[in-house]
PDB file of N, CA and C in Angstrom:
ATOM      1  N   UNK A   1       0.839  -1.165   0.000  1.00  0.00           N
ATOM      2  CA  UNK A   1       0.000   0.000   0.000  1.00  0.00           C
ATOM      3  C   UNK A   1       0.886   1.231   0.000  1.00  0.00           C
ATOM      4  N   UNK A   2       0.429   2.262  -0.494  1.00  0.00           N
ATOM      5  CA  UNK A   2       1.049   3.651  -0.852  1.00  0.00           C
ATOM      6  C   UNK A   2       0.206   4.662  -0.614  1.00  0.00           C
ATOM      7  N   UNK A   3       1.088   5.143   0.313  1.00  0.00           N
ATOM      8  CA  UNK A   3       0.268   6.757   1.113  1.00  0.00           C
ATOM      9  C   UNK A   3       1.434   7.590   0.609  1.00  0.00           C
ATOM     10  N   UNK A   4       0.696   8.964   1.063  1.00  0.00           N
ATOM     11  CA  UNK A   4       1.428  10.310   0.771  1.00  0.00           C
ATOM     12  C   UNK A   4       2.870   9.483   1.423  1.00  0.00           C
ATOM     13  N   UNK A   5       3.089   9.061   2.301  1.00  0.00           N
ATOM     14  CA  UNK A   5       4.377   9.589   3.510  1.00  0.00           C
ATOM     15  C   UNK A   5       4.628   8.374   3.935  1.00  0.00           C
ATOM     16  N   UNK A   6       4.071   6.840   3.456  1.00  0.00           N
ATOM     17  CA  UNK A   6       4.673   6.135   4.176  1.00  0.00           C
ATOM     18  C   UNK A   6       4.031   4.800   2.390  1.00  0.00           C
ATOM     19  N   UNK A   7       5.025   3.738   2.983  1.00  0.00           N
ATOM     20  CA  UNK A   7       4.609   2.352   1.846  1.00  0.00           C
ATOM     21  C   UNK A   7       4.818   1.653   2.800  1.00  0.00           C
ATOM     22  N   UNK A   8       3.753   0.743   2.707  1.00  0.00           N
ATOM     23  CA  UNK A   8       3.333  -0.933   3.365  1.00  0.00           C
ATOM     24  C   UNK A   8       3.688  -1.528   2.335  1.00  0.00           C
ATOM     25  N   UNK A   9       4.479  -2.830   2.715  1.00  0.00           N
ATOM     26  CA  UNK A   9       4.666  -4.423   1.590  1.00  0.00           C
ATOM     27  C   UNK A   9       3.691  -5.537   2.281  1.00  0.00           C
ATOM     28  N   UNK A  10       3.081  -5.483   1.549  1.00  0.00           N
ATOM     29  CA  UNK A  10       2.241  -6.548   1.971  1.00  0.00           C
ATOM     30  C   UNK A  10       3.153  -8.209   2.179  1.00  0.00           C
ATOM     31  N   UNK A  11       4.128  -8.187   1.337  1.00  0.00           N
ATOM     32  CA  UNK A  11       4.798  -9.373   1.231  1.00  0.00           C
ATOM     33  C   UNK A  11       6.107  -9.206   2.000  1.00  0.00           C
ATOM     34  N   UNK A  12       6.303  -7.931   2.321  1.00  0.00           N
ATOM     35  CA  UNK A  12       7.338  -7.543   3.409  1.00  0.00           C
ATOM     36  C   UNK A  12       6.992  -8.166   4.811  1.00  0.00           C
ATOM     37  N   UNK A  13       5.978  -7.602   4.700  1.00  0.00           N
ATOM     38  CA  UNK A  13       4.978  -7.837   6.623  1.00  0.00           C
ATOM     39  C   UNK A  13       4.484  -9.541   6.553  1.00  0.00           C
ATOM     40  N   UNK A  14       4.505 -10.119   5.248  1.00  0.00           N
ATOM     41  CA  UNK A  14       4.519 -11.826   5.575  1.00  0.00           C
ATOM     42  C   UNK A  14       2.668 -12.043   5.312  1.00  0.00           C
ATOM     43  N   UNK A  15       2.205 -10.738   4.679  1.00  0.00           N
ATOM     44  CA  UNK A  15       0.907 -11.258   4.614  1.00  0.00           C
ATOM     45  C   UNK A  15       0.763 -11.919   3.266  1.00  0.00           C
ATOM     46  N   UNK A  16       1.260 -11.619   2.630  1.00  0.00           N
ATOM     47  CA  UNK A  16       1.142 -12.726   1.033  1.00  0.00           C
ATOM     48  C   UNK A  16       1.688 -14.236   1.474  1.00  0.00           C
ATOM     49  N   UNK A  17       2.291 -14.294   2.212  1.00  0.00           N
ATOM     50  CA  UNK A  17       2.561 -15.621   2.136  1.00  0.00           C
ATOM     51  C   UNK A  17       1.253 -16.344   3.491  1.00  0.00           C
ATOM     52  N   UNK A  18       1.184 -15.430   4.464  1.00  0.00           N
ATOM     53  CA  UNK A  18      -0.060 -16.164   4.536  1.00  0.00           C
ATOM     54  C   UNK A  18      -1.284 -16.553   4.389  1.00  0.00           C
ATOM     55  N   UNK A  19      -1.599 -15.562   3.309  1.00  0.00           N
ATOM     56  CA  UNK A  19      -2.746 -15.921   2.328  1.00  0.00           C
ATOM     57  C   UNK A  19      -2.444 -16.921   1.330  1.00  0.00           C
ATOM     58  N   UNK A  20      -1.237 -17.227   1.042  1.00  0.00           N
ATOM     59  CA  UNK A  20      -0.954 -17.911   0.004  1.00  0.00           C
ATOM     60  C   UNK A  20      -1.254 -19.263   1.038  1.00  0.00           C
ATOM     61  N   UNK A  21      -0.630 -19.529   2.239  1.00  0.00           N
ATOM     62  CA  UNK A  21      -0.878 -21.290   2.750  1.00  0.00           C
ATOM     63  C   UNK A  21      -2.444 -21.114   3.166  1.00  0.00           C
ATOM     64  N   UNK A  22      -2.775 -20.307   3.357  1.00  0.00           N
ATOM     65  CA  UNK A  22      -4.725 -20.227   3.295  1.00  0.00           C
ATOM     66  C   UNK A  22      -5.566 -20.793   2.508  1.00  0.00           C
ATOM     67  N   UNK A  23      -4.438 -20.449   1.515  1.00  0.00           N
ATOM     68  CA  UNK A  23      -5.695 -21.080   0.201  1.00  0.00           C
ATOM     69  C   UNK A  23      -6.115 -19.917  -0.547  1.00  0.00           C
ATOM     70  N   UNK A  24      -6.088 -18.955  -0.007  1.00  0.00           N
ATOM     71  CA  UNK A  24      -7.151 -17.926  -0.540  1.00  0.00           C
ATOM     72  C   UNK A  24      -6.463 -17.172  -1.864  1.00  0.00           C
ATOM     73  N   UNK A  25      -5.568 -17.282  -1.714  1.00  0.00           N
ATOM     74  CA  UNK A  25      -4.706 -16.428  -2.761  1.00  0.00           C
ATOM     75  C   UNK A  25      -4.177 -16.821  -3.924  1.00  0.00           C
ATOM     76  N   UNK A  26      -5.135 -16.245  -4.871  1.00  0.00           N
ATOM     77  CA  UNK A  26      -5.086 -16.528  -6.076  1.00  0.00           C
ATOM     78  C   UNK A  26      -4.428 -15.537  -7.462  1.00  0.00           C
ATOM     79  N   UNK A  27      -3.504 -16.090  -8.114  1.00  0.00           N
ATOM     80  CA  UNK A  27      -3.207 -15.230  -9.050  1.00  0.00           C
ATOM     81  C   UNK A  27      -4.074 -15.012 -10.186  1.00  0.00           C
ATOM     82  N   UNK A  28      -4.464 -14.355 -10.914  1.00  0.00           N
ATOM     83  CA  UNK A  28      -5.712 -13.433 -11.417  1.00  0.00           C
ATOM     84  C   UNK A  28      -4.934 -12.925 -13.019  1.00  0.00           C
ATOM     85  N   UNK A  29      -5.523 -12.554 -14.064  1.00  0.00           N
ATOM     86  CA  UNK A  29      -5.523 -11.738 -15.117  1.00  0.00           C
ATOM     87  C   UNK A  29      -3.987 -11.912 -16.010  1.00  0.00           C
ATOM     88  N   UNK A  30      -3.457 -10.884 -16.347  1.00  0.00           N
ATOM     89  CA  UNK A  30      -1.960 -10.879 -16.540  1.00  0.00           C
ATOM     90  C   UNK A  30      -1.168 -12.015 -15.997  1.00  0.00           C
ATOM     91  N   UNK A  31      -0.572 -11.635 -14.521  1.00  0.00           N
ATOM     92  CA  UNK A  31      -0.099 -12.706 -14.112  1.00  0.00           C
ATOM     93  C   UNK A  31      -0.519 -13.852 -14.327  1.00  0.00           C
ATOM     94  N   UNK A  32      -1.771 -14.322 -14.026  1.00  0.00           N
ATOM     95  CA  UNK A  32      -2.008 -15.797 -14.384  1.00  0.00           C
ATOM     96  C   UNK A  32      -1.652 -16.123 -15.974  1.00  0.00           C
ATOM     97  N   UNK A  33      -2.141 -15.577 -16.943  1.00  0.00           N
ATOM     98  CA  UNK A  33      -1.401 -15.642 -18.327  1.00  0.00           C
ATOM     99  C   UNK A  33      -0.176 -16.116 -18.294  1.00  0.00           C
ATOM    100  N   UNK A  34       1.030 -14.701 -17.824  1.00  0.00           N
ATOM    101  CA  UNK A  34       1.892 -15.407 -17.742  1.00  0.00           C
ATOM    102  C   UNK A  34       2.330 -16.441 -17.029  1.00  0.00           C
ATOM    103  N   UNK A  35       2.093 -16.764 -15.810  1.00  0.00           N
ATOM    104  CA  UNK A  35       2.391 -18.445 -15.591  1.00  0.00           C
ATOM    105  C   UNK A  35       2.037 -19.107 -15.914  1.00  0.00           C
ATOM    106  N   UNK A  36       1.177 -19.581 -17.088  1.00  0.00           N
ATOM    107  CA  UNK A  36       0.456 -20.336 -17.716  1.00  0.00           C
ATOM    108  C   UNK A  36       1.548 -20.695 -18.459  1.00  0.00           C
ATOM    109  N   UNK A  37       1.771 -19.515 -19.489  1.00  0.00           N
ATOM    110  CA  UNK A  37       2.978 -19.625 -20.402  1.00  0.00           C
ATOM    111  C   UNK A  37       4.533 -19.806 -19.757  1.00  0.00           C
ATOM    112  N   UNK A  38       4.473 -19.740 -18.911  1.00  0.00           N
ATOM    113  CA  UNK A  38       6.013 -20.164 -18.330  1.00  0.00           C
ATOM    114  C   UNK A  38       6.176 -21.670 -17.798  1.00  0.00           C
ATOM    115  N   UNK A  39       4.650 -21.498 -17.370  1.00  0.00           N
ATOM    116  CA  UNK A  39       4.768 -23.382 -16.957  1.00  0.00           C
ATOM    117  C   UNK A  39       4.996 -24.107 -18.448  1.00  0.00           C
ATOM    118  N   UNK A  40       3.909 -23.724 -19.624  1.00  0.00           N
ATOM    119  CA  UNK A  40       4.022 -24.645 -21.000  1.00  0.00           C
ATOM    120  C   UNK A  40       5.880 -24.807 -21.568  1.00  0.00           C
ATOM    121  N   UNK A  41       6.250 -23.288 -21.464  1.00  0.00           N
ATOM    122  CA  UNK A  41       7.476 -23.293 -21.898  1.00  0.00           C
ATOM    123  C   UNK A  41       8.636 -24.276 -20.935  1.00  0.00           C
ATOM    124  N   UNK A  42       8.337 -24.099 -19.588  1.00  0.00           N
ATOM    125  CA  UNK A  42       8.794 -25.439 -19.080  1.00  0.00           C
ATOM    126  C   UNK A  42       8.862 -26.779 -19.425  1.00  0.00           C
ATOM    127  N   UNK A  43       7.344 -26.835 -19.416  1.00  0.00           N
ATOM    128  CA  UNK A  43       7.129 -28.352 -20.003  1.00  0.00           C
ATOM    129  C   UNK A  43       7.927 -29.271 -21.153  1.00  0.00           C
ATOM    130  N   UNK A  44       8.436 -27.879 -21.797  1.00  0.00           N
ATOM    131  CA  UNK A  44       8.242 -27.913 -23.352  1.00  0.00           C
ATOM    132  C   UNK A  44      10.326 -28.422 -23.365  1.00  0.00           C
ATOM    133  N   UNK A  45      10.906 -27.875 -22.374  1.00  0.00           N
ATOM    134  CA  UNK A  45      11.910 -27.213 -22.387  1.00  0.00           C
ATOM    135  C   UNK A  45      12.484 -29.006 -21.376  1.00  0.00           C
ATOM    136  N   UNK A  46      11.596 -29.523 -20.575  1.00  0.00           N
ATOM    137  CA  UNK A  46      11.920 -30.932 -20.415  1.00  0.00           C
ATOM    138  C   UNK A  46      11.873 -31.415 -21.367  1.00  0.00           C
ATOM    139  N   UNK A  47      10.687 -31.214 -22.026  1.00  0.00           N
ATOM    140  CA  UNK A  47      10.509 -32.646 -23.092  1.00  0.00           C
ATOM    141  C   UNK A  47      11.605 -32.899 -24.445  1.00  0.00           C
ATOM    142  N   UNK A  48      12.283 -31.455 -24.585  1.00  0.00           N
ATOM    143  CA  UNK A  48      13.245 -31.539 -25.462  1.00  0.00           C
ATOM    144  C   UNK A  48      14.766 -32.073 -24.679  1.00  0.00           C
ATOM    145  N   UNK A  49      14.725 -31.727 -23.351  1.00  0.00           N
ATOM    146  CA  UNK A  49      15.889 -32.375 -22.990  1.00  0.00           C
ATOM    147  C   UNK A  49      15.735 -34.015 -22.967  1.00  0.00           C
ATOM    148  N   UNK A  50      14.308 -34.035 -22.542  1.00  0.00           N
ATOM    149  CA  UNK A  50      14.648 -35.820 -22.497  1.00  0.00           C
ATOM    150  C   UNK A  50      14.356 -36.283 -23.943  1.00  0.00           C
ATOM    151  N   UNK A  51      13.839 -35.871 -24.950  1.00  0.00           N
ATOM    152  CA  UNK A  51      14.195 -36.468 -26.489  1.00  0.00           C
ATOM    153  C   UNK A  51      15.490 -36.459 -26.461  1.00  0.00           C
ATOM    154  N   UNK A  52      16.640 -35.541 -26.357  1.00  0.00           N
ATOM    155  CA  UNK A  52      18.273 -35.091 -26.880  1.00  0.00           C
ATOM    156  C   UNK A  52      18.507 -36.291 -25.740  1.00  0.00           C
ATOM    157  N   UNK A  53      18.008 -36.305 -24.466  1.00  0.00           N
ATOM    158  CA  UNK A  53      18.833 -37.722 -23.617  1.00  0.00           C
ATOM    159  C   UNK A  53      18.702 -38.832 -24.311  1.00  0.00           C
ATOM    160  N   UNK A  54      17.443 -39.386 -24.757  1.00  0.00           N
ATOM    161  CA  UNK A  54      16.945 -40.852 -25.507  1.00  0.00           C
ATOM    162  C   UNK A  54      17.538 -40.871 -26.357  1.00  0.00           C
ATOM    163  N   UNK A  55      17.664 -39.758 -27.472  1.00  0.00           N
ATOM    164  CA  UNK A  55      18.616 -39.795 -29.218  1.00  0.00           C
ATOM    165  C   UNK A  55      20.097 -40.098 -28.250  1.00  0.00           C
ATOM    166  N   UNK A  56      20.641 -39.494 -27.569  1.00  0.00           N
ATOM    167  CA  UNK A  56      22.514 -39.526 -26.907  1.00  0.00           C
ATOM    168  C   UNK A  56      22.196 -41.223 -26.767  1.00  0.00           C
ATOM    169  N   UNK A  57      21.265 -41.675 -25.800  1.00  0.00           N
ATOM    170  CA  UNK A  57      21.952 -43.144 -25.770  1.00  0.00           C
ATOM    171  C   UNK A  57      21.243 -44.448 -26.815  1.00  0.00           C
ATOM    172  N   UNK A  58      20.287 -43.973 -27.953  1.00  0.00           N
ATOM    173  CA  UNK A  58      20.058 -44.509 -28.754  1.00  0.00           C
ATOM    174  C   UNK A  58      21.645 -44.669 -30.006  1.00  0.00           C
ATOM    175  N   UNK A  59      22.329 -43.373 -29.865  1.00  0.00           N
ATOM    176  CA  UNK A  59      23.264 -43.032 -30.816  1.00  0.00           C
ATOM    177  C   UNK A  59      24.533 -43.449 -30.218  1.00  0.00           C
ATOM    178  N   UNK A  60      24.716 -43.921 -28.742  1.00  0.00           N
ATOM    179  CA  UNK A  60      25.588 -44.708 -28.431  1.00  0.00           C
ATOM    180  C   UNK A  60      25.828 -46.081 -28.497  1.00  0.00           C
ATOM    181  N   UNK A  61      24.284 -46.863 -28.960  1.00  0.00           N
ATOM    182  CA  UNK A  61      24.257 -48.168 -28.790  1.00  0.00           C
ATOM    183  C   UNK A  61      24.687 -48.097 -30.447  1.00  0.00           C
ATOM    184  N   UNK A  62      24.861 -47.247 -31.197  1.00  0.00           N
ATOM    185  CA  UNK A  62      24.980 -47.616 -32.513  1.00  0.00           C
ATOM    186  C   UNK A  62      26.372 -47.073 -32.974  1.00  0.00           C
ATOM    187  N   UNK A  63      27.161 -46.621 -32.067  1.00  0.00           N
ATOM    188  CA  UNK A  63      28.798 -46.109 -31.998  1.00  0.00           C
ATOM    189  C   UNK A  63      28.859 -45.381 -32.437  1.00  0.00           C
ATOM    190  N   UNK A  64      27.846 -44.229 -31.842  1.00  0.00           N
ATOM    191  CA  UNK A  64      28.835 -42.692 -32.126  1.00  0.00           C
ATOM    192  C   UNK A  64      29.724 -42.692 -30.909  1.00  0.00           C
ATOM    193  N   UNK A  65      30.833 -41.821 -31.254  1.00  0.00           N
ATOM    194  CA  UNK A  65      31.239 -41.452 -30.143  1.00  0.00           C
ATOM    195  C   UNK A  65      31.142 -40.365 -29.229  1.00  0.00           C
ATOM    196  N   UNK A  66      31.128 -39.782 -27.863  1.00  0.00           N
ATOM    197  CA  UNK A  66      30.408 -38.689 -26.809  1.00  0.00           C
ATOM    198  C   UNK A  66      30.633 -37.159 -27.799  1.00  0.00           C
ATOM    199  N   UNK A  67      31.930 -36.882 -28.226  1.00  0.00           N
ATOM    200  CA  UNK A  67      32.000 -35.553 -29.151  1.00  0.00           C
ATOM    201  C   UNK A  67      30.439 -35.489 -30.493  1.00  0.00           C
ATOM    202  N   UNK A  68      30.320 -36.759 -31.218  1.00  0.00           N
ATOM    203  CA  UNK A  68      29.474 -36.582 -32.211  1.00  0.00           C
ATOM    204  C   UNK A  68      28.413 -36.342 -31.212  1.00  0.00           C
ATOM    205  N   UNK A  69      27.822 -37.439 -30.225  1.00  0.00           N
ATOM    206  CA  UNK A  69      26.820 -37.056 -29.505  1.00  0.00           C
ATOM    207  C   UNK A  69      26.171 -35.790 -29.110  1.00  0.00           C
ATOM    208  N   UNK A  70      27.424 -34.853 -28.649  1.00  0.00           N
ATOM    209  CA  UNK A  70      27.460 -33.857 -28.078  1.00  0.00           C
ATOM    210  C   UNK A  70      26.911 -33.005 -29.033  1.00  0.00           C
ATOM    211  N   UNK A  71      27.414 -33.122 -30.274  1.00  0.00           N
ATOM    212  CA  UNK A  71      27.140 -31.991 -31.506  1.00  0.00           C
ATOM    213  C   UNK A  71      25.815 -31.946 -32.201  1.00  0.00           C
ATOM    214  N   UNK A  72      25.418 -33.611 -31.776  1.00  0.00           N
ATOM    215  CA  UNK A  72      23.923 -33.640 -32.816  1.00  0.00           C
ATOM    216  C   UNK A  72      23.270 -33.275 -31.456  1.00  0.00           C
ATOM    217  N   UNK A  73      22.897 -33.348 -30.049  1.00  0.00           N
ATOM    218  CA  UNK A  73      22.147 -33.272 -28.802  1.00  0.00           C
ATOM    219  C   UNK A  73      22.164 -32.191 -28.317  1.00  0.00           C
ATOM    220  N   UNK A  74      23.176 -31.413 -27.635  1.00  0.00           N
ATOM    221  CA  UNK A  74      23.558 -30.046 -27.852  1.00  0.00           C
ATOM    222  C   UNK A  74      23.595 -30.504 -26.104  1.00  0.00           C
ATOM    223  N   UNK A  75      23.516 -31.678 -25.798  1.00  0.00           N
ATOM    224  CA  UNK A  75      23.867 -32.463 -24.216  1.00  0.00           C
ATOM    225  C   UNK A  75      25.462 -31.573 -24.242  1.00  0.00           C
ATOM    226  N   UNK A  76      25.814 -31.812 -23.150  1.00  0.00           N
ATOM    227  CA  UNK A  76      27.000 -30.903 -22.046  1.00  0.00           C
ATOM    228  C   UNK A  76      27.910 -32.675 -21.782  1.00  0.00           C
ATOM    229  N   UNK A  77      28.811 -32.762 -22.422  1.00  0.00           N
ATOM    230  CA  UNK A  77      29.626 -34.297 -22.478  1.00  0.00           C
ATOM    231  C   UNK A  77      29.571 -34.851 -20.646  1.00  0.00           C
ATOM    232  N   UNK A  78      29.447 -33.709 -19.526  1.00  0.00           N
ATOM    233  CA  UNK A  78      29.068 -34.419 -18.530  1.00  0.00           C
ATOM    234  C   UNK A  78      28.095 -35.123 -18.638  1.00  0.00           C
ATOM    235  N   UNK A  79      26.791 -34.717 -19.068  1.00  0.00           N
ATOM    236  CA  UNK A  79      25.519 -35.199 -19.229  1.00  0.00           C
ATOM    237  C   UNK A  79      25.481 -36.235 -19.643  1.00  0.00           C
ATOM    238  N   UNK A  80      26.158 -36.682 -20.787  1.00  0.00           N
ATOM    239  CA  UNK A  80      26.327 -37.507 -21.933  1.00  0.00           C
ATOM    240  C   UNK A  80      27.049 -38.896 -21.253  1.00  0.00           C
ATOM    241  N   UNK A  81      27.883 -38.617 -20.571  1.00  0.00           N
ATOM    242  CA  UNK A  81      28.567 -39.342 -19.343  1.00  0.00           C
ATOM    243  C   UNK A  81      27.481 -39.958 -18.526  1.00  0.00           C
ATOM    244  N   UNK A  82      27.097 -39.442 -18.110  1.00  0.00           N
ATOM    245  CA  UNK A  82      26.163 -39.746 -16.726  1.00  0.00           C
ATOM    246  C   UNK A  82      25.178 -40.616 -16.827  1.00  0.00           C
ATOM    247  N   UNK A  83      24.824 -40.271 -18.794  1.00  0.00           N
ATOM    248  CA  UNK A  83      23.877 -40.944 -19.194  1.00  0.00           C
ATOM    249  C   UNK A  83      24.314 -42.591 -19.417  1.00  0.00           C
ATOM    250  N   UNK A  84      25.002 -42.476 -19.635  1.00  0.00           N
ATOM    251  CA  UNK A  84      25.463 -43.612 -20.851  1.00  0.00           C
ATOM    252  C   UNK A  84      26.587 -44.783 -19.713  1.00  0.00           C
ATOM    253  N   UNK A  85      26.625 -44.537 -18.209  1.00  0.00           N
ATOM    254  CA  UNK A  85      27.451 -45.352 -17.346  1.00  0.00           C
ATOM    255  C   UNK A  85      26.435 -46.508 -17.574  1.00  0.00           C
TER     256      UNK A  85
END
């Protein structure tokens, strides 16, 4: 809240978070939009890592080696490692 001479945080003073374990507190309009779209882009953003994991050890059983892996997956050669013990 915002007065002439002084500002309250609502999330300063700990009241957003206890409306939030209440239940009561709901995100609304804009915001909800965007977390909508940040959760999908999440989703989206696993599902391509675990395709590039399945292609790395599909493409190991057929002898590439971890560098080619690395280049067609865009996997991090730790990753590629970790996968493939």
């Amino acid at each position: 809240m915002v007065a002439e001479k002084a500002f309250l945080s609502l999330a300063d003073e700990g009241e957003i978070e206890r409306l939030q374990r209440s239940g009561k507190f709901e995100i609304v309009g804009a915001a909800q939009a965007e977390l909508k779209e940040w959760k999908i882009q999440i989703e989206r953003e696993r599902a391509e890592k675990k395709k590039a994991r399945d292609i790395a050890v599909k493409m190991k059983t057929k002898g590439y080696d971890e560098k080619e892996i690395k280049e067609m997956t865009g996997l991090y050669l730790s990753e590629i490692r970790k996968l493939l013990r």
